[in-house]
Protein backbone atom coordinates (compact mmCIF):
# COMPACT_ATOMS: atom_id res chain seq x y z
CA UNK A 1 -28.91 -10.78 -17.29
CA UNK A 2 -25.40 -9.69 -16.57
CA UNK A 3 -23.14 -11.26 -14.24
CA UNK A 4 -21.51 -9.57 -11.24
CA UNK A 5 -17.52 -9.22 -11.13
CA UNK A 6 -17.37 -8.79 -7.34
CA UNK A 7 -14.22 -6.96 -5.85
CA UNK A 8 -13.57 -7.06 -2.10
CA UNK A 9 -10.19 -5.18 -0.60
CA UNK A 10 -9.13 -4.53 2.68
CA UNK A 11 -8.47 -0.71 3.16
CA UNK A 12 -7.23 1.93 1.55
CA UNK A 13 -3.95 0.53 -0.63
CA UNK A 14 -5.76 -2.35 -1.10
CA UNK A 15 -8.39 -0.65 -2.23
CA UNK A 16 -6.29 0.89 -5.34
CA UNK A 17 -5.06 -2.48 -5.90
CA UNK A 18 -8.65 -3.53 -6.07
CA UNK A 19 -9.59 -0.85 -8.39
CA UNK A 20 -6.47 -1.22 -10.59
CA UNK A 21 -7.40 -4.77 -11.00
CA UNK A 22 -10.72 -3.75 -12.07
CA UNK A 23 -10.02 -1.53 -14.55
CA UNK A 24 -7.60 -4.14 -16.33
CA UNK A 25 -10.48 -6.74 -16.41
CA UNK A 26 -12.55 -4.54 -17.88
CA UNK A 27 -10.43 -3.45 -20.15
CA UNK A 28 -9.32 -6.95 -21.61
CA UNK A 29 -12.91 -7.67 -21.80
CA UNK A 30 -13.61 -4.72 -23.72
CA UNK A 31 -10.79 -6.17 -26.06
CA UNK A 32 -12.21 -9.31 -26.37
CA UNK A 33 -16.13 -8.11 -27.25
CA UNK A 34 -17.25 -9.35 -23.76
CA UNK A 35 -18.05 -6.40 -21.85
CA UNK A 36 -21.67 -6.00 -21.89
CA UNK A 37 -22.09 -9.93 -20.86
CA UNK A 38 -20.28 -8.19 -17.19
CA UNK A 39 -20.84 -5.65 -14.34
CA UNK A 40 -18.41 -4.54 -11.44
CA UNK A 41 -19.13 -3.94 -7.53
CA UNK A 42 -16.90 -3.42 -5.59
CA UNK A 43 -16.59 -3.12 -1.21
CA UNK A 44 -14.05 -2.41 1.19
CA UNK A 45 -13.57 -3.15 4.63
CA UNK A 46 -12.30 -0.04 5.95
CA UNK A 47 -12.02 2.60 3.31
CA UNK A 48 -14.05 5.25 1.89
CA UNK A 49 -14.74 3.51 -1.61
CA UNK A 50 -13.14 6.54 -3.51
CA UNK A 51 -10.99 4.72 -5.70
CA UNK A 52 -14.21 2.83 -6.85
CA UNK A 53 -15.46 5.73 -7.56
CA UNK A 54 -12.81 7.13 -9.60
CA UNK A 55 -12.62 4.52 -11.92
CA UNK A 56 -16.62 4.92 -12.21
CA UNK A 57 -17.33 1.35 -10.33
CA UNK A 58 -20.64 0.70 -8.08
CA UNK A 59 -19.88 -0.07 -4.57
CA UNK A 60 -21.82 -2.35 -1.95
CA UNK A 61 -19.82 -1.85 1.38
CA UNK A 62 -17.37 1.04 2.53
CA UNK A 63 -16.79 0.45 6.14
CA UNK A 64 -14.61 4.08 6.40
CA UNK A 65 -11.29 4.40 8.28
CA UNK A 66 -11.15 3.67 11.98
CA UNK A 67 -9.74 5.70 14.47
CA UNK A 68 -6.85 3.48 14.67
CA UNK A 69 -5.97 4.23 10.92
CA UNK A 70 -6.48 0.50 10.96
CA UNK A 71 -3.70 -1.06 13.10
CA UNK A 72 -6.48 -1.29 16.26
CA UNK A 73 -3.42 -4.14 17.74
CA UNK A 74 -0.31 -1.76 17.24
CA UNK A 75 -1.49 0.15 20.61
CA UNK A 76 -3.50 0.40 23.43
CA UNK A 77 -5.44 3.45 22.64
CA UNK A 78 -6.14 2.69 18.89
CA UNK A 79 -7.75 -0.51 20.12
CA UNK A 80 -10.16 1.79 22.85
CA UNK A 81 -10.46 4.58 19.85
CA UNK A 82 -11.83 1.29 17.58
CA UNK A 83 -14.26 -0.08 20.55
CA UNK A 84 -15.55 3.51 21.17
CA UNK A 85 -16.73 4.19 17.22
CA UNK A 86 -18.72 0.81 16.97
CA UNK A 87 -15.05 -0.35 14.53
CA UNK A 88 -15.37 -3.72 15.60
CA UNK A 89 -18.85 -4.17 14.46
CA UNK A 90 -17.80 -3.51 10.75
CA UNK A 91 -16.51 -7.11 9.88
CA UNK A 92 -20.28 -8.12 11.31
CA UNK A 93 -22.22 -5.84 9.09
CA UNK A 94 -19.79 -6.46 6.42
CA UNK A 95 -20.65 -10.73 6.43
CA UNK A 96 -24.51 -9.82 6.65
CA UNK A 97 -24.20 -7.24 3.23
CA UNK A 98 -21.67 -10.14 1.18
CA UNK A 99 -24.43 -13.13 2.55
CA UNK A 100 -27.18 -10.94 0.97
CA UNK A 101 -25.02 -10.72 -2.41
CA UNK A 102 -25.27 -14.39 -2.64
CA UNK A 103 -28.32 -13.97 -4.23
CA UNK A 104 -27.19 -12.20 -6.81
CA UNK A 105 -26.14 -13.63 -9.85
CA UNK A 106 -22.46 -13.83 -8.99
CA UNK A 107 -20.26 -15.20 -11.48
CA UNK A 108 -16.78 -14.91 -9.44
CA UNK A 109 -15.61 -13.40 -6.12
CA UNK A 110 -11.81 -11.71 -5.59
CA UNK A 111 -10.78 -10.89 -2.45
CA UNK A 112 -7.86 -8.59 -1.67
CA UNK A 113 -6.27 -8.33 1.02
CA UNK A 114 -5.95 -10.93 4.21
CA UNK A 115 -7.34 -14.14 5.70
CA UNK A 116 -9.77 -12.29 7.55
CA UNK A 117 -11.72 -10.81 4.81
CA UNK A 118 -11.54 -13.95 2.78
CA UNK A 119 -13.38 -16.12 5.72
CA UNK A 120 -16.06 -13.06 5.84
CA UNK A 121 -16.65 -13.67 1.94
CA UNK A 122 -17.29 -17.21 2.25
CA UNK A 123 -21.22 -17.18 3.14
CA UNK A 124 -21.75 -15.84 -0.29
CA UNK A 125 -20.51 -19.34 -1.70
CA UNK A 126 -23.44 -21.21 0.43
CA UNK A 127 -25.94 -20.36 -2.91
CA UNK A 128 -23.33 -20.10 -5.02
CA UNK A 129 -20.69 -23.06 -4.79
CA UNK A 130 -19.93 -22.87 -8.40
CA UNK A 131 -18.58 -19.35 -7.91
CA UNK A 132 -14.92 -19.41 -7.62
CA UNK A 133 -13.15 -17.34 -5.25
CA UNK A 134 -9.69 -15.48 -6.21
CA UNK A 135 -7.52 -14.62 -3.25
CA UNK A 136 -4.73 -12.16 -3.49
CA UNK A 137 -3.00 -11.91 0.01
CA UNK A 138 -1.26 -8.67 -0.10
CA UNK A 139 -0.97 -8.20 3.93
CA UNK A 140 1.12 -11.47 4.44
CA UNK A 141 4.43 -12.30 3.14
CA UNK A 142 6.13 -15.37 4.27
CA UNK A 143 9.90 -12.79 4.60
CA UNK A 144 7.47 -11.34 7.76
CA UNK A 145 5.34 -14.33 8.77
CA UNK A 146 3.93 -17.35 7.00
CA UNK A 147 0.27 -17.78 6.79
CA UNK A 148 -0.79 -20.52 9.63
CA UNK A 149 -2.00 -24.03 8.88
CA UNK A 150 -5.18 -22.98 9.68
CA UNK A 151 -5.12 -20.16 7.34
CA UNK A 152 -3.64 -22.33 4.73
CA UNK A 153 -6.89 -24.72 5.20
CA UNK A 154 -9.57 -22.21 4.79
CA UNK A 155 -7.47 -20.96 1.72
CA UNK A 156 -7.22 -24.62 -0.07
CA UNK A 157 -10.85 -25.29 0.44
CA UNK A 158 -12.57 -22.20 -0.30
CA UNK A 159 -10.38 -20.77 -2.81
CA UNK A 160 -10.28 -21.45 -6.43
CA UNK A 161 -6.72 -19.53 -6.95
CA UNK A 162 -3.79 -17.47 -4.84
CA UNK A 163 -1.69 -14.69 -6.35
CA UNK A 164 0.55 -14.16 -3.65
CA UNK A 165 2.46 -11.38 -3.63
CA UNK A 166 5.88 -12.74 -3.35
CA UNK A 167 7.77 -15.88 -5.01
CA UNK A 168 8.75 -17.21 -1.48
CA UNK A 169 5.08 -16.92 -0.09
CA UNK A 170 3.59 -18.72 -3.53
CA UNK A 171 6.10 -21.71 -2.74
CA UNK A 172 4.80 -22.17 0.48
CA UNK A 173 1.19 -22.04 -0.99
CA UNK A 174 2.32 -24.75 -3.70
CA UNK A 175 3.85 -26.96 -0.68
CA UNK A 176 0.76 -26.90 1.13
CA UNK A 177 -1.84 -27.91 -1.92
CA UNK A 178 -2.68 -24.65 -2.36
CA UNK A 179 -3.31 -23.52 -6.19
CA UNK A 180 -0.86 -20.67 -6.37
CA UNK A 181 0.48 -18.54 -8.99
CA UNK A 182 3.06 -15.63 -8.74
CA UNK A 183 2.46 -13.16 -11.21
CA UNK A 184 4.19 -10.16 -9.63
CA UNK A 185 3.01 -7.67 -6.96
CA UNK A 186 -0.15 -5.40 -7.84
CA UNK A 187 1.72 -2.65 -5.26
CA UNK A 188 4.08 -1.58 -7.85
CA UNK A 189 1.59 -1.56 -10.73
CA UNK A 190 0.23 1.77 -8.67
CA UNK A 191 3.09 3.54 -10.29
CA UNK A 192 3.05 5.65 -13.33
CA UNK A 193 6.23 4.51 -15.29
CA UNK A 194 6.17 7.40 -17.41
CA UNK A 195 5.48 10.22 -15.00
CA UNK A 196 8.07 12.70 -15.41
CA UNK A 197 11.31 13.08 -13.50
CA UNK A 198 12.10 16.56 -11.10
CA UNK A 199 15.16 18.28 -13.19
CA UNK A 200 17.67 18.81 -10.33
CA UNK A 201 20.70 19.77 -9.72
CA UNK A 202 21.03 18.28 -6.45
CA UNK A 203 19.92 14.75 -5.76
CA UNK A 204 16.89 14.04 -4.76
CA UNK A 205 15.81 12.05 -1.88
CA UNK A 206 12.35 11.62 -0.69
CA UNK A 207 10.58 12.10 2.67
CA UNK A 208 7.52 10.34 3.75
CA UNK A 209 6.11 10.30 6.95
CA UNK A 210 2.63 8.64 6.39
CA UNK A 211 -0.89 9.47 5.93
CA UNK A 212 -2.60 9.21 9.22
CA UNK A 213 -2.73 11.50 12.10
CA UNK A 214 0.32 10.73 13.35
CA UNK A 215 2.35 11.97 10.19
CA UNK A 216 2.58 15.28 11.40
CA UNK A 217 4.83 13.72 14.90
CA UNK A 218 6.49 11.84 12.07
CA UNK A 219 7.13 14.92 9.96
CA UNK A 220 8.67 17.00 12.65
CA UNK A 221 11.30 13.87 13.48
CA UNK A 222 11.96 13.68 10.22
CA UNK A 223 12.62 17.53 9.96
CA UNK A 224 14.93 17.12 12.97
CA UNK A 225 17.36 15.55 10.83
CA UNK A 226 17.57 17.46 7.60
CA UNK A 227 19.46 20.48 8.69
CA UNK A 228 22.74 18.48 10.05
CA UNK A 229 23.09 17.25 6.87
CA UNK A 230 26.22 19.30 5.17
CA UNK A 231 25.50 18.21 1.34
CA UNK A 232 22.95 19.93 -0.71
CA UNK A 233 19.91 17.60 -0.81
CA UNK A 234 16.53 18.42 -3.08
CA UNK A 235 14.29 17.16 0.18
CA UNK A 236 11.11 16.07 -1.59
CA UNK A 237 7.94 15.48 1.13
CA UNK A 238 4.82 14.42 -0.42
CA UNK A 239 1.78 15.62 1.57
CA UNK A 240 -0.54 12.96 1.67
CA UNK A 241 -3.96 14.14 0.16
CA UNK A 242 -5.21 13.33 4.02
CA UNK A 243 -3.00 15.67 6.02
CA UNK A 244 -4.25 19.18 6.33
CA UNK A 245 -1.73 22.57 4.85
CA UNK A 246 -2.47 24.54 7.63
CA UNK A 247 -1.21 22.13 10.02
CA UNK A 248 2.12 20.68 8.13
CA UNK A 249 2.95 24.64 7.71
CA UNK A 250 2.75 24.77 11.26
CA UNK A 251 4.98 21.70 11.83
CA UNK A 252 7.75 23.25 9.88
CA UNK A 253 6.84 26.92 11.69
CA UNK A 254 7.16 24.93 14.95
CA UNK A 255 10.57 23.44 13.72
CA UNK A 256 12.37 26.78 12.64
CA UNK A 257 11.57 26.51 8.81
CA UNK A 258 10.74 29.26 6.69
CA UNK A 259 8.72 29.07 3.60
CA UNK A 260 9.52 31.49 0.59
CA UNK A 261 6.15 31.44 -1.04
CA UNK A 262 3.14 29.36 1.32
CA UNK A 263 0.81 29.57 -1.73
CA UNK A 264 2.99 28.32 -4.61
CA UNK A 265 1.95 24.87 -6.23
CA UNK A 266 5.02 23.40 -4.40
CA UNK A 267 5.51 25.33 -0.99
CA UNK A 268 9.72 25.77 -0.03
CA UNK A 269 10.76 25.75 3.27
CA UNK A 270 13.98 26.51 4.25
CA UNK A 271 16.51 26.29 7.29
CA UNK A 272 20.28 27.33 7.24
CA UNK A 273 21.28 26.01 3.41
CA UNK A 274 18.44 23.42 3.42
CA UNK A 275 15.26 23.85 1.34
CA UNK A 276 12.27 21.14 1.79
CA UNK A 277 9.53 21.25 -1.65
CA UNK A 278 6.45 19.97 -0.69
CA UNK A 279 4.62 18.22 -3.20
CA UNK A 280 1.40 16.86 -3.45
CA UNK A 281 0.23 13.53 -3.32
CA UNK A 282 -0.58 13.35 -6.88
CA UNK A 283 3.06 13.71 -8.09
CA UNK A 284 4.11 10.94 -5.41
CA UNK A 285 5.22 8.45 -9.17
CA UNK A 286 7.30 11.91 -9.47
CA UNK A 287 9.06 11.49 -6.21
CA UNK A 288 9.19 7.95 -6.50
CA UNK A 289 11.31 7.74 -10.10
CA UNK A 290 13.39 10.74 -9.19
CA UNK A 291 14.58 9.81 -5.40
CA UNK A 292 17.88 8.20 -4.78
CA UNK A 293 16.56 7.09 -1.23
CA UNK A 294 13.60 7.50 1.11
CA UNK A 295 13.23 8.28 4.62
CA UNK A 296 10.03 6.61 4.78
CA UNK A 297 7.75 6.25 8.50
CA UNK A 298 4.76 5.03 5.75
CA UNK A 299 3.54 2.00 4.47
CA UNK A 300 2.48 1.53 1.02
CA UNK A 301 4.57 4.52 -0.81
CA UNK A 302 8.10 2.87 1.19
CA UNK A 303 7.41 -0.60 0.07
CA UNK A 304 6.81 0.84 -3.69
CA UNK A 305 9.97 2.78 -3.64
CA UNK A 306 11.72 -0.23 -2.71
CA UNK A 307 10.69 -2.06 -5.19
CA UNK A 308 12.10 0.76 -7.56
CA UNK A 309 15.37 -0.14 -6.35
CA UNK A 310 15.97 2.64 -4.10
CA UNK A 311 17.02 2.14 -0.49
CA UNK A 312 14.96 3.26 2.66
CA UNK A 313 15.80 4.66 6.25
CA UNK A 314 13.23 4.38 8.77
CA UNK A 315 12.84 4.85 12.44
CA UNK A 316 10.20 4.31 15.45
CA UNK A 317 7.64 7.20 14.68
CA UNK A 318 4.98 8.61 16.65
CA UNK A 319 2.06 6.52 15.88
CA UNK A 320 0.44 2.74 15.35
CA UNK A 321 2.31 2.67 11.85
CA UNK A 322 6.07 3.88 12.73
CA UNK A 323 5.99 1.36 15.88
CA UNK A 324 9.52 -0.23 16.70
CA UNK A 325 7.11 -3.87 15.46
CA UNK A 326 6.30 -2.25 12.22
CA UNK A 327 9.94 -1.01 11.28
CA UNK A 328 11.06 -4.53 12.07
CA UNK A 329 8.10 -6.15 10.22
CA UNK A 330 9.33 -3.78 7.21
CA UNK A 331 13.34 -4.70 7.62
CA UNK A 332 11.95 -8.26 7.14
CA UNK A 333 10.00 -7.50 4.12
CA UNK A 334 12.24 -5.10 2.26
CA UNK A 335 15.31 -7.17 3.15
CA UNK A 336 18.55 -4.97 3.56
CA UNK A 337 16.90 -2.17 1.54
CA UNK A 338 15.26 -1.24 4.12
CA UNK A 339 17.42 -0.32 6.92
CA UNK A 340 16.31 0.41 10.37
CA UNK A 341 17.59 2.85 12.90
CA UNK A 342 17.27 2.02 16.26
CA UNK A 343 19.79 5.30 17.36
CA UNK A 344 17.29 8.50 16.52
CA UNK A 345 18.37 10.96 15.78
CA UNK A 346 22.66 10.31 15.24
CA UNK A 347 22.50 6.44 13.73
CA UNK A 348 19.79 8.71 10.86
CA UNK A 349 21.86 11.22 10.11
CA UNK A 350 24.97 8.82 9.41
CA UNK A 351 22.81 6.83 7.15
CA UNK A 352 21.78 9.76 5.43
CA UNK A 353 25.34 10.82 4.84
CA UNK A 354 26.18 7.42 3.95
CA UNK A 355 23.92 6.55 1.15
CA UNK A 356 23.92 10.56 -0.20
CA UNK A 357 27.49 9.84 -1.13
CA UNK A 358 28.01 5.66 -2.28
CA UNK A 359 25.87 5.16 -5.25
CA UNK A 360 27.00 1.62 -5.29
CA UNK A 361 25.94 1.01 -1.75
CA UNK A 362 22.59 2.00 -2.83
CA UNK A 363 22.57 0.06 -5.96
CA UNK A 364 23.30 -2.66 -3.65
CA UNK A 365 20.96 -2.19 -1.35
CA UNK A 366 18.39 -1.57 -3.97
CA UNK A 367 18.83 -4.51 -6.15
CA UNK A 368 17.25 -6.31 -2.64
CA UNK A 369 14.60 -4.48 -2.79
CA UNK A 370 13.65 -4.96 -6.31
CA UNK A 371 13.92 -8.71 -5.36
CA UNK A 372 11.46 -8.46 -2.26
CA UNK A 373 8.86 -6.94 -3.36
CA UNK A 374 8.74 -8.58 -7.17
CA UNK A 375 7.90 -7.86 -10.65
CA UNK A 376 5.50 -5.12 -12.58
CA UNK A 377 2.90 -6.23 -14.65
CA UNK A 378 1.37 -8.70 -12.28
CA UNK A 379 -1.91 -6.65 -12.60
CA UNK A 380 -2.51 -7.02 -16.22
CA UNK A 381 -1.36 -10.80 -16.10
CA UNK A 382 -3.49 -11.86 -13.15
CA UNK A 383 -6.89 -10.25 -14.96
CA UNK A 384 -5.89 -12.11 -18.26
CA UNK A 385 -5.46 -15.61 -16.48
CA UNK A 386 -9.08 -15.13 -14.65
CA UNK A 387 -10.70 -13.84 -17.93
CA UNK A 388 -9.41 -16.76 -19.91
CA UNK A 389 -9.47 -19.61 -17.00
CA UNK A 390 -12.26 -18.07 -14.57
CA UNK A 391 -14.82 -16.08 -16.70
CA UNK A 392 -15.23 -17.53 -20.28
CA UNK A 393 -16.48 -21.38 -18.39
């Protein structure tokens, strides 16, 4: 009988972490002739289970997106939205399917993502206390907010192993008695290294105003800005694969843009001398290796471009991401390479100026952000150490 390699992730970024993670265990096992003794399933809180999927790995639990876009504490009405679908019923139905997996012949559980979903995992160690449990905290950093004591206990006792996803949060781990490693952050193993760069004569500077419903508020502040810049810019938005065509082209309608061809692969908008490309989510690695800066109001795709070294601006949006909490949650993260504008729209527009023309301000700034959010590779490491130290006992 073969065992189960059971995946559990959070939402939807840590649901490509998830998958990543999966794909690199299999892979080294396929190396090592010890594939067929393994299977995969895989669950997520509050995603769809696409990127499962993809990669061609069975799935027990997709909880879907709330209404919320999963920040149900960032505002009142997210939190109602949540109450309304039945969202807070999810963790429930989520402990009852991972109890019933205990049954199963489990041979290790990783969880990714934060304390919460680690405490729902536990009741599938009541049949199985020999299983061990891999934790990867990717929503808590200790630049933001260190993990309680509390947290910290439930994490020493029912976890095997922690791959935090910073140096400074791993030390704290250590201090505590916590068995934690730092092998680098799985976010920036998302990225395709060797996607290819936008030929341009102009530099390049990317603009990304989320992935929920409230991108298209974000997009039109964003818009604001662009045409009081007076240097040529190669404005690169990437259109989240959730965000609908029809409605973005009426955000830029709405803002006094014109586009020169709506059905090209990469739509062009333009206003006075400014032209906007809008390209789709797919060639977001693109965007990221080519920018020399972000203007960021998202989550995931700002932290990675961070961590390429490249500054970001960001500003209080429209929605439960791009809250004045969340920008200052991100300032803390990032470090200095993320820097956050309180004075919309003027305090932007000077820090767009500023960083278009000092290359070594932004090399400065974007040394930080390397620093902050940590290594490649960490994805490829962390499935060799389990494979060798968790799955051949």
């Amino acid at each position: 009988m073969k065992k189960n390699i059971c995946v559990i992730a959070n939402g939807y970024a840590e649901e490509m972490m998830a998958s990543k993670l999966m794909s690199e265990i299999r892979k080294e096992l396929q190396t090592q002739n010890k594939l067929e003794k393994f299977q995969f399933v895989g669950g997520s809180l509050v995603s769809s289970g696409r990127w499962y999927e993809e990669e061609q790995f069975a799935t027990f639990f997709k909880g879907g997106m709330t209404p919320s876009g999963g920040f149900p504490t960032r505002s009142f009405s997210g939190f109602l939205a949540d109450l309304g679908a039945g969202a807070f019923l999810t963790p429930f139905k989520f402990k009852s399917m991972i109890k019933d997996w205990s049954k199963y012949n489990l041979d290790i559980i990783i969880v990714v993502g934060d304390f919460l979903l680690m405490t729902l995992t536990i009741p599938a160690l009541k049949n199985n206390k020999n299983i061990p449990m891999v934790f990867i905290p990717t929503a808590k950093s200790d630049y933001i907010q260190a993990h309680f004591k509390i947290e910290k206990k439930f994490i020493k006792k029912y976890t095997t192993i922690s791959f935090p996803r910073d140096q400074i949060t791993t030390d704290d781990f250590s201090e505590f008695g916590i068995n934690a490693q730092y092998h680098g952050n799985l976010m920036q193993d998302l990225l395709d290294p060797k996607a290819p760069i936008i030929t341009s004569k102009e530099p390049v500077v990317a603009l990304l105003p989320g992935s929920r419903d409230e991108s298209y508020g974000n997009l039109e502040m964003i818009l604001s800005l662009l045409p009081s810049i007076k240097a040529p810019i190669h404005w690169a938005f990437v259109q989240a694969g959730s965000l609908k065509k029809e409605t973005v082209g009426e955000v830029f309608s709405h803002k006094g843009w014109t586009c020169v061809d709506l059905e090209a692969d990469i739509p062009i908008w333009e206003k006075n001398s400014q032209k906007v490309y809008c390209y789709p989510n797919t060639m977001f690695d693109t965007i990221a290796l080519s920018c020399i800066f972000g203007i960021s109001l998202a989550g995931t795709a700002g932290e990675q471009i961070a961590g390429l070294g490249k500054p970001i601006i960001g500003f209080k949006g429209t929605g439960p991401q791009s809250t004045n909490r969340r920008m200052e949650d991100n300032a803390k993260l990032l470090g200095k390479s993320f820097i956050y504008i309180e004075n919309y729209p003027n305090g932007a527009i000077m820090e767009i100026e500023k960083l278009i023309n000092n290359s070594q301000e932004r090399d400065r700034l974007g040394a930080i952000g390397i620093s902050h959010m940590g290594k490649v590779g960490a994805t490829r490491s962390i499935a060799q150490y389990i494979i060798n130290n968790l799955l051949s006992k």
